[in-house]
PDB file of N, CA and C in Angstrom:
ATOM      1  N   UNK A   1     -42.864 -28.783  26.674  1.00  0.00           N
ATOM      2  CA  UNK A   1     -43.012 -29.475  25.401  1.00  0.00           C
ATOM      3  C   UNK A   1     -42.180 -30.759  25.440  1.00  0.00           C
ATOM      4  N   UNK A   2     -43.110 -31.552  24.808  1.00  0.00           N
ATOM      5  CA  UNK A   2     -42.184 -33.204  24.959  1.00  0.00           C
ATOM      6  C   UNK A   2     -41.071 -33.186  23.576  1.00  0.00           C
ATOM      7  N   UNK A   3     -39.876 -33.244  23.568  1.00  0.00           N
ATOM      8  CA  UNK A   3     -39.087 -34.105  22.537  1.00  0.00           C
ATOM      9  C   UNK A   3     -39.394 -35.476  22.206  1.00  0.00           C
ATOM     10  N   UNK A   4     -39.022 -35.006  20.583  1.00  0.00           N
ATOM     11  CA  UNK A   4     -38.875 -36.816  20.427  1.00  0.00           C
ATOM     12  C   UNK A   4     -37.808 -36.449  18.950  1.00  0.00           C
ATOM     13  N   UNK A   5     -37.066 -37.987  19.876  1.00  0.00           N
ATOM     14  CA  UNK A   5     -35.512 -38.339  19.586  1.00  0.00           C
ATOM     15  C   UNK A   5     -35.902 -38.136  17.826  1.00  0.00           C
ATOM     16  N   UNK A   6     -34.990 -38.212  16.847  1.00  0.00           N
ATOM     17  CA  UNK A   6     -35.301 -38.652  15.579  1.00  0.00           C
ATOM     18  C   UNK A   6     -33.951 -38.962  15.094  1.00  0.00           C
ATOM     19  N   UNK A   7     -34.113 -39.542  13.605  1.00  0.00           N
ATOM     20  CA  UNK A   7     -32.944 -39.883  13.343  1.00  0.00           C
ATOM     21  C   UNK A   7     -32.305 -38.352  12.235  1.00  0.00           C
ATOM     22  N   UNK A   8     -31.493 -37.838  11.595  1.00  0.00           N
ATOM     23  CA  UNK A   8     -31.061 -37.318  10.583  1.00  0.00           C
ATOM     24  C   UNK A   8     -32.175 -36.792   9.559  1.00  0.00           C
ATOM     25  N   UNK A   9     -32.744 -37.793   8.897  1.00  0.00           N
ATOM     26  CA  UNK A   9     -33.488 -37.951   8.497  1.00  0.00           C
ATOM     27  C   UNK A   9     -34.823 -37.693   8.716  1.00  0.00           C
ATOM     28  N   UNK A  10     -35.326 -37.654   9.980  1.00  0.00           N
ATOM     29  CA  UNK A  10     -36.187 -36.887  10.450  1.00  0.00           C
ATOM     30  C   UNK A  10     -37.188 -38.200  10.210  1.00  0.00           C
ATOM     31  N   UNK A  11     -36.771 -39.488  10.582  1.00  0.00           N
ATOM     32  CA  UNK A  11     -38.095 -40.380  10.653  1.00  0.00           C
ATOM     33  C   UNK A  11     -37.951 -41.275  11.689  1.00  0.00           C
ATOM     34  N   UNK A  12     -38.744 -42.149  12.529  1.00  0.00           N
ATOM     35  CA  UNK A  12     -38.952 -42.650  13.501  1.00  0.00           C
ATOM     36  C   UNK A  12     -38.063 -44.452  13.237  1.00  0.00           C
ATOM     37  N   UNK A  13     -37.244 -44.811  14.469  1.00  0.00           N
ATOM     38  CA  UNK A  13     -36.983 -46.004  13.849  1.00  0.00           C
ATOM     39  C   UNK A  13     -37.953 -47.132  13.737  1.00  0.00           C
ATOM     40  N   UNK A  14     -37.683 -48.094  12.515  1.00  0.00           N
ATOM     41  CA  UNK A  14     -38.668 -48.567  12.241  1.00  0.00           C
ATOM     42  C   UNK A  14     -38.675 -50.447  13.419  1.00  0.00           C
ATOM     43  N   UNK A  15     -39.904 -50.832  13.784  1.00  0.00           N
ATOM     44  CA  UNK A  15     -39.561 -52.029  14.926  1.00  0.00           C
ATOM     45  C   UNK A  15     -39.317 -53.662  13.438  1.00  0.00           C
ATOM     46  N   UNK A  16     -38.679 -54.512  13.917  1.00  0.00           N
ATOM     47  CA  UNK A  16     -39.130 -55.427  12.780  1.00  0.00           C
ATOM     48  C   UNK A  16     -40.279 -55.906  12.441  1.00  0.00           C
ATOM     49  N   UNK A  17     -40.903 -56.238  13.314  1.00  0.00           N
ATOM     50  CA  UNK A  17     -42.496 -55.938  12.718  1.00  0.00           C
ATOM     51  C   UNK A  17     -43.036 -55.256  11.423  1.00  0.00           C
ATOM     52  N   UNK A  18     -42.417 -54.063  11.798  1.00  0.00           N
ATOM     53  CA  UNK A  18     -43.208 -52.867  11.014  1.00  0.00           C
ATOM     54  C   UNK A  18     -42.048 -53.200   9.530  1.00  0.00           C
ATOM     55  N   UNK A  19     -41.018 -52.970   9.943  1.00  0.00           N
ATOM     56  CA  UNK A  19     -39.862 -53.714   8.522  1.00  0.00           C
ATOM     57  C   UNK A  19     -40.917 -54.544   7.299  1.00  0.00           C
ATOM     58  N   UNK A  20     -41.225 -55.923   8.024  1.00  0.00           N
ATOM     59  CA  UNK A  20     -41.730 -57.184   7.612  1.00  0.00           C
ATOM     60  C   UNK A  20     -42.819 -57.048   7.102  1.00  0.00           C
ATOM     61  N   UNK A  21     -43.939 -55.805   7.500  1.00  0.00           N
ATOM     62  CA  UNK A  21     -45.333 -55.693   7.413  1.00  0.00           C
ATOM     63  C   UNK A  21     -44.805 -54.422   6.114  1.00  0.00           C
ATOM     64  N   UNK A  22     -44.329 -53.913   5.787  1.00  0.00           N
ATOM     65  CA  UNK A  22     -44.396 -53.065   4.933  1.00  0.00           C
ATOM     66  C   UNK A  22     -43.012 -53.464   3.675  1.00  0.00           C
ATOM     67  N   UNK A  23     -42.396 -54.652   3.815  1.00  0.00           N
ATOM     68  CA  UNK A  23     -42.049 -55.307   2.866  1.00  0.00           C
ATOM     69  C   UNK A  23     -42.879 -56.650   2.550  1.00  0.00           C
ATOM     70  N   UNK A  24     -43.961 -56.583   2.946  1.00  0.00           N
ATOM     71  CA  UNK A  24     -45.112 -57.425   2.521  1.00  0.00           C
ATOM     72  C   UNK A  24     -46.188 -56.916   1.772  1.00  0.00           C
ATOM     73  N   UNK A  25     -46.134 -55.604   1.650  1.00  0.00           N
ATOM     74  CA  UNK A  25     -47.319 -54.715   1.213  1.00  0.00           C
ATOM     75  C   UNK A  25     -47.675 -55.046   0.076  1.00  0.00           C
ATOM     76  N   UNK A  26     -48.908 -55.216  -0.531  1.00  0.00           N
ATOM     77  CA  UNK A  26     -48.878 -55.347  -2.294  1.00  0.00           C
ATOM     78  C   UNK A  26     -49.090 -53.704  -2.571  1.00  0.00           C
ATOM     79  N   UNK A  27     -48.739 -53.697  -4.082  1.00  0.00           N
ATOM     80  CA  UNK A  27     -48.974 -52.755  -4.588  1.00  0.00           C
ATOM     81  C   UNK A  27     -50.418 -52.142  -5.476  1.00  0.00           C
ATOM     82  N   UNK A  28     -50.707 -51.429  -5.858  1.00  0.00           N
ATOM     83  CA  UNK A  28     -51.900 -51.139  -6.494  1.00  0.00           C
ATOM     84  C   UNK A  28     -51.736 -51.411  -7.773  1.00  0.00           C
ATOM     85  N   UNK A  29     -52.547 -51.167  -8.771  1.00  0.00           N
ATOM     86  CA  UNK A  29     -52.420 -51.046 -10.045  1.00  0.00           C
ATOM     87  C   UNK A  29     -51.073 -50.692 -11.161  1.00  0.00           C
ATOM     88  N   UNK A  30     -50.979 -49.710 -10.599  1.00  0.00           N
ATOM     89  CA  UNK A  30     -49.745 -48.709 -11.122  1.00  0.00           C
ATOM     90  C   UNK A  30     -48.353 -49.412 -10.917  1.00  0.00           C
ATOM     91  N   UNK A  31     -48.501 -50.601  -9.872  1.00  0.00           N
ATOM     92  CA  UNK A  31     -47.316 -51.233  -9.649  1.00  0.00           C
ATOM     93  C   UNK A  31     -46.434 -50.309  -8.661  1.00  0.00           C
ATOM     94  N   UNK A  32     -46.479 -49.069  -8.048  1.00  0.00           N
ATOM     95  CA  UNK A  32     -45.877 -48.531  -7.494  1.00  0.00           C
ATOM     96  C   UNK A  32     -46.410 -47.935  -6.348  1.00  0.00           C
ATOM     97  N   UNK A  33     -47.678 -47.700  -5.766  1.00  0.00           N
ATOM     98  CA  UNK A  33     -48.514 -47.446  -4.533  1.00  0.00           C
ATOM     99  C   UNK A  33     -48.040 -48.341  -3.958  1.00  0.00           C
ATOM    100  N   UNK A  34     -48.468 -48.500  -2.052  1.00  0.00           N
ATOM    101  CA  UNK A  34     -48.593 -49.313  -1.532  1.00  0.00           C
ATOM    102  C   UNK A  34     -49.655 -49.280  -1.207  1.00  0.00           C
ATOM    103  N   UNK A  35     -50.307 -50.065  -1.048  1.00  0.00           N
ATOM    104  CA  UNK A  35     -51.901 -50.369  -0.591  1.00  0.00           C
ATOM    105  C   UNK A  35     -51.500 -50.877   1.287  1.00  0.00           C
ATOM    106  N   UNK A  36     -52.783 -49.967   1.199  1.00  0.00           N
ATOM    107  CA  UNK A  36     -52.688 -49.956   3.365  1.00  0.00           C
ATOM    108  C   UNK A  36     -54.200 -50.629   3.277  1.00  0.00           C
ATOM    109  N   UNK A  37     -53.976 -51.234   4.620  1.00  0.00           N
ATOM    110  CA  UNK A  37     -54.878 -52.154   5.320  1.00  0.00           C
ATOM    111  C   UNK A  37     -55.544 -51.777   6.581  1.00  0.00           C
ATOM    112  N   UNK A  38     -55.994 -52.116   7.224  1.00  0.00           N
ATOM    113  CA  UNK A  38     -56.218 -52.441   8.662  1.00  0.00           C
ATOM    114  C   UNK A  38     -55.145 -52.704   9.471  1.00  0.00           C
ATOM    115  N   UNK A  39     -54.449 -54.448   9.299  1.00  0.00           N
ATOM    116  CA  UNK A  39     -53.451 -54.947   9.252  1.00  0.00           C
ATOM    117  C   UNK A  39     -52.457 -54.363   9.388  1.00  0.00           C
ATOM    118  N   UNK A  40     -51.902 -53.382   8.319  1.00  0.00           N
ATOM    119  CA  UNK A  40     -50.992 -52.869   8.625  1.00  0.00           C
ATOM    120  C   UNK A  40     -50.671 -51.485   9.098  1.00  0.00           C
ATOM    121  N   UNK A  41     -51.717 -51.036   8.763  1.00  0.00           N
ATOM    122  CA  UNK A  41     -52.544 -49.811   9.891  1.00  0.00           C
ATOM    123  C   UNK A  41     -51.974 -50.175  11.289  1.00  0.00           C
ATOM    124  N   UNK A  42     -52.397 -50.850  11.958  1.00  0.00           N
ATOM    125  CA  UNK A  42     -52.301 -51.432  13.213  1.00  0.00           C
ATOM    126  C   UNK A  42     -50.829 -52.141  13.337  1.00  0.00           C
ATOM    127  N   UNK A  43     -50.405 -52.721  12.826  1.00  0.00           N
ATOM    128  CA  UNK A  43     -48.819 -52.669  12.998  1.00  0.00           C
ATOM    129  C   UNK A  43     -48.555 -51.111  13.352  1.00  0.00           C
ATOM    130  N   UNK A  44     -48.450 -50.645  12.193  1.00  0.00           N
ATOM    131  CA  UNK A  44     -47.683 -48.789  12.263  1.00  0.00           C
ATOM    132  C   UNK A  44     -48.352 -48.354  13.202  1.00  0.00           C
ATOM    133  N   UNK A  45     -49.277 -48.897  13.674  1.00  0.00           N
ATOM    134  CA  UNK A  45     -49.768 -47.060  15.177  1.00  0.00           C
ATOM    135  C   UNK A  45     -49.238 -48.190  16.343  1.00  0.00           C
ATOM    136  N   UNK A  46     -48.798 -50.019  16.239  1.00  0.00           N
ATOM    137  CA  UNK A  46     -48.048 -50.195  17.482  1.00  0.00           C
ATOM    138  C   UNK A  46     -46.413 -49.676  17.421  1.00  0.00           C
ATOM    139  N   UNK A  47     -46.263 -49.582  16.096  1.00  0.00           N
ATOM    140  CA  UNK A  47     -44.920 -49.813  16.146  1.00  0.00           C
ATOM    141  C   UNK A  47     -44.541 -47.603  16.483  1.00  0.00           C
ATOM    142  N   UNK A  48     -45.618 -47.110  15.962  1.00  0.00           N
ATOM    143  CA  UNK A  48     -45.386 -45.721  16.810  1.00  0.00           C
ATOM    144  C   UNK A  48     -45.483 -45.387  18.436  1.00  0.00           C
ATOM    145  N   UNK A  49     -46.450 -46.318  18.611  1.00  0.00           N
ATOM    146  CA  UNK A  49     -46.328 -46.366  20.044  1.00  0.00           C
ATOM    147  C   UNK A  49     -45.418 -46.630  20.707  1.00  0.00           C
ATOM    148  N   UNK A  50     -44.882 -47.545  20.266  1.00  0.00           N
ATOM    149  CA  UNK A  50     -43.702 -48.438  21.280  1.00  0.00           C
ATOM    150  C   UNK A  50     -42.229 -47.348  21.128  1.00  0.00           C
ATOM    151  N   UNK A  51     -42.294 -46.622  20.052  1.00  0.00           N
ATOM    152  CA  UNK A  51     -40.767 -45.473  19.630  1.00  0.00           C
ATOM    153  C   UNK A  51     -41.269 -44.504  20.592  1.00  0.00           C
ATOM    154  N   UNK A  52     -42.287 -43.898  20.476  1.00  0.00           N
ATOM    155  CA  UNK A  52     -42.984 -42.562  20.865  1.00  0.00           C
ATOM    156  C   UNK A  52     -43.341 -42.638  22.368  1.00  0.00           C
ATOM    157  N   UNK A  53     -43.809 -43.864  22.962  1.00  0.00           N
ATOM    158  CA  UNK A  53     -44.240 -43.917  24.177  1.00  0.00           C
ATOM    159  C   UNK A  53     -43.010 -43.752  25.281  1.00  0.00           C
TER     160      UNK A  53
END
């Protein structure tokens, strides 16, 4: 079985990329969702790759 490192917290560190792309996010209606993209879809599965790989 493969390990993978984590922090305390039990979440993956985040790359700046992924920081920048998800303090860019707009929100939905409610003012409190984040609305996902493509865009930033694809940030998050590089920025899992690059921790995870």
């Amino acid at each position: 079985m493969t390990e993978i490192l984590t922090t305390h917290a039990g979440s993956l560190p985040r790359t700046p990329e992924l920081i920048e792309a998800n303090a860019s996010r707009p929100v939905a209606e409610d003012g409190i969702t984040p609305v996902r993209d493509e865009g930033f879809d694809a940030v998050l599965a590089a920025a899992v790759d690059s921790v995870v790989a």
